[in-house]
N, C-alpha and C. Protein backbone atom coordinates (compact mmCIF):
# COMPACT_ATOMS: atom_id res chain seq x y z
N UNK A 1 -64.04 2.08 -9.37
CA UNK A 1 -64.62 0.89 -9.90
C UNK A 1 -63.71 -0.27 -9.53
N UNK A 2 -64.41 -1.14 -8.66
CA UNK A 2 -63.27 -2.49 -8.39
C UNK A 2 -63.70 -3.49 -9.80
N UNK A 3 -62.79 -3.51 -10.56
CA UNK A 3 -62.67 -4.40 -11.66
C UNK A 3 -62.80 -5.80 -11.43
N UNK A 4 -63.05 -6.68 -12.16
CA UNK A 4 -63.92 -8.06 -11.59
C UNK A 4 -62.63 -9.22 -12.43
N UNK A 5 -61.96 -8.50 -13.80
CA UNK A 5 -61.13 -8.94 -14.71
C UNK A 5 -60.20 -8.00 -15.07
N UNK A 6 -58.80 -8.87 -15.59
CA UNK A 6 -58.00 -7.87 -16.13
C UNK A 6 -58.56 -7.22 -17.28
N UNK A 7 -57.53 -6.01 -17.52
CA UNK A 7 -57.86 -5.32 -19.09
C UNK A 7 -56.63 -4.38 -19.22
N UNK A 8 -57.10 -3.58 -19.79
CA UNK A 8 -56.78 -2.93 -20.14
C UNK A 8 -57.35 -0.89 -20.80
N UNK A 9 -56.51 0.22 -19.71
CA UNK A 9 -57.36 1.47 -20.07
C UNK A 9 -56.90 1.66 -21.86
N UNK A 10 -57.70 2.26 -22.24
CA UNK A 10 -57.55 2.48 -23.44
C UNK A 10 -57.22 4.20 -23.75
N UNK A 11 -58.33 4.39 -23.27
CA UNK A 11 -58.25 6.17 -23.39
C UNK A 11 -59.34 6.86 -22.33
N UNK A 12 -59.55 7.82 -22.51
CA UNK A 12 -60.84 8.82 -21.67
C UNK A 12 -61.18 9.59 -22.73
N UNK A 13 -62.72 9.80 -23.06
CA UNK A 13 -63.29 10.89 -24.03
C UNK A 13 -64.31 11.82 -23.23
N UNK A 14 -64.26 12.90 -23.32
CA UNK A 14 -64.82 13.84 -22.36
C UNK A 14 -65.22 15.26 -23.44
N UNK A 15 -65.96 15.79 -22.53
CA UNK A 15 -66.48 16.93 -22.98
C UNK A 15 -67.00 17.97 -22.10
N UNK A 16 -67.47 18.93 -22.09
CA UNK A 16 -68.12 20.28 -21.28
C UNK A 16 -68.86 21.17 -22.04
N UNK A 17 -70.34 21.30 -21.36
CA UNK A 17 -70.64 22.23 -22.29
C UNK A 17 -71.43 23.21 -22.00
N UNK A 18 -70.19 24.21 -21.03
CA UNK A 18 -70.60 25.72 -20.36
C UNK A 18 -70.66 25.57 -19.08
N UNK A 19 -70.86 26.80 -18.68
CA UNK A 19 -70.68 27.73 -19.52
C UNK A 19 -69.62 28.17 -20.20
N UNK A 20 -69.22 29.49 -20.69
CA UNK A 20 -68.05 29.32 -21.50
C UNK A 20 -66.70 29.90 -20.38
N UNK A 21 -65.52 29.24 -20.21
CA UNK A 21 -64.64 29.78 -19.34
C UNK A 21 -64.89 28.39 -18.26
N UNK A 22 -65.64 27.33 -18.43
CA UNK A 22 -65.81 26.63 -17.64
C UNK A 22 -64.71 25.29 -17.71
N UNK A 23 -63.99 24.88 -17.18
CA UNK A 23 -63.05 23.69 -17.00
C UNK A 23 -62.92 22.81 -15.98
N UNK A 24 -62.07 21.93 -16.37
CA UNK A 24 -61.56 20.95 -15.01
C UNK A 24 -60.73 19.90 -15.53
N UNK A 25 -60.06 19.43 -14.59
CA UNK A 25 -59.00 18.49 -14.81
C UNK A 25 -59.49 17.23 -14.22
N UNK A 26 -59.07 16.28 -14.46
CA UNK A 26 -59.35 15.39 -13.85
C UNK A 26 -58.07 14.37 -14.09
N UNK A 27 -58.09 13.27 -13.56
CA UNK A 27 -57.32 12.21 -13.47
C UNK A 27 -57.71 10.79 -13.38
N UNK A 28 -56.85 9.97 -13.91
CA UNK A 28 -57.13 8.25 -13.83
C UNK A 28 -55.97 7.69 -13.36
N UNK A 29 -56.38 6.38 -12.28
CA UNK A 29 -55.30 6.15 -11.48
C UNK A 29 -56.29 4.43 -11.76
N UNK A 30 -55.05 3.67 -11.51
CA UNK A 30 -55.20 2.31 -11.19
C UNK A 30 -54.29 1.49 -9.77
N UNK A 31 -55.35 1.44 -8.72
CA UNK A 31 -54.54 1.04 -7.46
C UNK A 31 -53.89 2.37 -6.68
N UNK A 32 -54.11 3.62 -7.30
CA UNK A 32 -53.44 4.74 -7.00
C UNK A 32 -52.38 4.97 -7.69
N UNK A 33 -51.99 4.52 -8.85
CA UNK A 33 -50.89 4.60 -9.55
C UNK A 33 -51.62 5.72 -10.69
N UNK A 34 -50.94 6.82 -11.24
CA UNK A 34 -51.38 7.67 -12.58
C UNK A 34 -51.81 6.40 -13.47
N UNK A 35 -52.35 6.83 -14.65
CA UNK A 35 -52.90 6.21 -15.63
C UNK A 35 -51.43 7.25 -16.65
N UNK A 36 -50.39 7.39 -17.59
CA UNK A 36 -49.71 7.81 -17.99
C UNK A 36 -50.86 8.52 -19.10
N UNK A 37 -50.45 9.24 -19.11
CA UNK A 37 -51.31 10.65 -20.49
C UNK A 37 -52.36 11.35 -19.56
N UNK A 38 -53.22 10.01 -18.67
CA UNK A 38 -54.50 10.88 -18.30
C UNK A 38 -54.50 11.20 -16.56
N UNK A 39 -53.27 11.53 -16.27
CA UNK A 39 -52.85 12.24 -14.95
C UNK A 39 -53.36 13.11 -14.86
N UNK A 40 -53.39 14.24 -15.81
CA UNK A 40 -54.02 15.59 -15.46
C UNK A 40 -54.54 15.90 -16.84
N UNK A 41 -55.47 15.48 -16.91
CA UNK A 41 -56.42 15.81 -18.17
C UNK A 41 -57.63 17.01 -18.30
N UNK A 42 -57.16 18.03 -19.37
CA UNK A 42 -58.12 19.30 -18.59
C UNK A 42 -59.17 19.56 -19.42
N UNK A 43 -60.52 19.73 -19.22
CA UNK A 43 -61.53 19.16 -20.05
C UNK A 43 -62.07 20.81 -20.46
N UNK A 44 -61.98 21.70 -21.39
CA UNK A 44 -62.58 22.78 -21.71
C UNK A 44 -63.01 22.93 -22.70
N UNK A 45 -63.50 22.15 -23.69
CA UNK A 45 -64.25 22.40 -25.00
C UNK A 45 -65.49 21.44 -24.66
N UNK A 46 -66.47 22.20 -25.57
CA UNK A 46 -67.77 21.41 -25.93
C UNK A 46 -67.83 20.10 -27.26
N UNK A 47 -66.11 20.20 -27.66
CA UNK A 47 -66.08 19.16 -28.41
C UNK A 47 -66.04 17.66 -27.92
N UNK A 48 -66.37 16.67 -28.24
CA UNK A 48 -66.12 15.03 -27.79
C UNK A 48 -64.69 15.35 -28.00
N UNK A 49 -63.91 14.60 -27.15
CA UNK A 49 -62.63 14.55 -27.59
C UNK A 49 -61.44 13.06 -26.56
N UNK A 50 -61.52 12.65 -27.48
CA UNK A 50 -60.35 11.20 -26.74
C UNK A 50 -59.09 11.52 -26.47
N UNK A 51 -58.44 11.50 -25.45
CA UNK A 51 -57.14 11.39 -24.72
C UNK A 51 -56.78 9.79 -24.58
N UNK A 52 -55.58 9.69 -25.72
CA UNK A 52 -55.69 7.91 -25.48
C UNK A 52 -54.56 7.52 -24.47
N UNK A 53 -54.73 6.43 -23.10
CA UNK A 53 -53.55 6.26 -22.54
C UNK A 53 -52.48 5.67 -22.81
N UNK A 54 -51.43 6.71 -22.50
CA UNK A 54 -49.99 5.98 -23.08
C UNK A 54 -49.27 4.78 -22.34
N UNK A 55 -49.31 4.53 -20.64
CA UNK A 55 -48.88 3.75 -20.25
C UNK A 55 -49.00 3.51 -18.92
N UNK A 56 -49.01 2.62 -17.82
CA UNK A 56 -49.43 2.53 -16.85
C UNK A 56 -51.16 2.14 -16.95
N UNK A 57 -51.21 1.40 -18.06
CA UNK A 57 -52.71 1.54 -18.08
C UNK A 57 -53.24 0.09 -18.24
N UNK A 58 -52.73 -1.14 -17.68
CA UNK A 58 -53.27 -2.32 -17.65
C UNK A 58 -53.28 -2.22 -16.13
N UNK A 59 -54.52 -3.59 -16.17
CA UNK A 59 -55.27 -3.94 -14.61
C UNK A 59 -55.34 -5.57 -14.70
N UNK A 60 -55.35 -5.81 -13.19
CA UNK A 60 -55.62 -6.78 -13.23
C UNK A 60 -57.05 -7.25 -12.15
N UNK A 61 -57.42 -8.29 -12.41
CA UNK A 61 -58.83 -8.43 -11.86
C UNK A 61 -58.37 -8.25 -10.27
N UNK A 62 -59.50 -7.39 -9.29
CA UNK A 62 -59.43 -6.97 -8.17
C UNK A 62 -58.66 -5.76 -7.98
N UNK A 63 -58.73 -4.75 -8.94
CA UNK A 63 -58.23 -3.66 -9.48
C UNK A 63 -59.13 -2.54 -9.12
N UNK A 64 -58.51 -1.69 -8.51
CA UNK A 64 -59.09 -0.01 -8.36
C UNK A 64 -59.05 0.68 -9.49
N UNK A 65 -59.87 1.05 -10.63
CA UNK A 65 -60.00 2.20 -11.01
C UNK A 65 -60.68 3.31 -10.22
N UNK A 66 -59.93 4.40 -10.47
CA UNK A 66 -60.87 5.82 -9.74
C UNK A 66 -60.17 7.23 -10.91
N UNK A 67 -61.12 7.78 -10.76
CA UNK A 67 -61.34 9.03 -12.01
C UNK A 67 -61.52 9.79 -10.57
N UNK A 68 -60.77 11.28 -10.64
CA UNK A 68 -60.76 11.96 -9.91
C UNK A 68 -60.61 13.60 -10.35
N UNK A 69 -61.59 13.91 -9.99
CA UNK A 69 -61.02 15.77 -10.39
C UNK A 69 -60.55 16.65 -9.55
N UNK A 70 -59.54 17.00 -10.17
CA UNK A 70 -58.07 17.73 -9.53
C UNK A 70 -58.36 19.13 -9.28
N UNK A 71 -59.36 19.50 -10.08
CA UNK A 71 -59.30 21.38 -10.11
C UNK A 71 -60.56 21.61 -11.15
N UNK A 72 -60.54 23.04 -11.18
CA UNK A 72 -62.08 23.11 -11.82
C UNK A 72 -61.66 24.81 -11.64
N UNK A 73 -61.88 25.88 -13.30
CA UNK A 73 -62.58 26.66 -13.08
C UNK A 73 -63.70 27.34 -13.41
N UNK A 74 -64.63 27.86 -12.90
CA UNK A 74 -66.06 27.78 -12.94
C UNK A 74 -66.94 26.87 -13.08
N UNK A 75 -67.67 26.76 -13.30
CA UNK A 75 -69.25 25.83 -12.78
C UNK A 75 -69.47 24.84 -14.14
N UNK A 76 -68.82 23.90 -14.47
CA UNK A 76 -69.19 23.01 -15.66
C UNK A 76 -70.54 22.68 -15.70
N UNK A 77 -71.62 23.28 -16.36
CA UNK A 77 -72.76 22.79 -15.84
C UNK A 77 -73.18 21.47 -16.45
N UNK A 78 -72.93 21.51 -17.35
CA UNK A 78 -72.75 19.86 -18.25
C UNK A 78 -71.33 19.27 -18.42
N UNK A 79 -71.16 17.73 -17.83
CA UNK A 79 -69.84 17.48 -18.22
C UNK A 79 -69.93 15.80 -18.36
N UNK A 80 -69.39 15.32 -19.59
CA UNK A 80 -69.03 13.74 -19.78
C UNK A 80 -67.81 13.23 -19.59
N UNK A 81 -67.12 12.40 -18.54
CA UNK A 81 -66.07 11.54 -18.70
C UNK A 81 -66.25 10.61 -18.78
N UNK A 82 -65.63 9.73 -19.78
CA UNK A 82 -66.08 7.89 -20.01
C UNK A 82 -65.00 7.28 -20.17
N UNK A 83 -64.07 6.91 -18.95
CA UNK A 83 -63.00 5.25 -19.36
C UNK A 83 -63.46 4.49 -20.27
N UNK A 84 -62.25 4.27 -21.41
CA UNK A 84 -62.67 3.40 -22.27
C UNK A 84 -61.67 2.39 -22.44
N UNK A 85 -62.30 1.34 -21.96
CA UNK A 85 -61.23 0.21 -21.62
C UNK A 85 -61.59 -1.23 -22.03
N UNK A 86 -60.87 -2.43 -22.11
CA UNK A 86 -61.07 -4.09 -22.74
C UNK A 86 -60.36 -4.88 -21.95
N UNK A 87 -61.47 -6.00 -21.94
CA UNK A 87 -60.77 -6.79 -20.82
C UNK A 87 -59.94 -7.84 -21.74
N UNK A 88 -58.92 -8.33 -21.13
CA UNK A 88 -57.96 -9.23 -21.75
C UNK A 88 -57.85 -10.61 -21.51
């Protein structure tokens, strides 16, 4: 996502749901830099669940966000990741 304004990441809330044994990691980077907490974030429950970022997580307008998944095992057949972020 090329960002239009600064902000700020807040957290990532994610979920999966199956089959069971199903996972994946993923990651948040700004400009290619880690997002601190959500470097390697590994998504295996069917619960909602927020990972809030600890640091490395302000942008400024003309900013790369990219969400990337690192690994995966088995077939997530349902899966939600949502950046949750405010512009400043």
């Amino acid at each position: 996502m090329l960002t239009q304004y600064a902000g700020v990441i807040d957290s990532a809330s994610y979920l999966t749901n199956g089959p069971t044994g199903a996972a994946f990691t993923f990651a948040v980077n700004i400009d290619g830099t880690p997002v601190t907490s959500l470097s390697a974030v590994t998504v295996n429950s069917s619960s909602f669940t927020t990972q809030p970022a600890s640091g490395a997580n302000t942008f400024s307008g003309g900013s790369v966000i990219t969400l990337g998944i690192t690994g995966s095992t088995g077939p997530a057949t349902e899966a939600i990741v949502q950046i949750n972020l405010h512009r400043t």
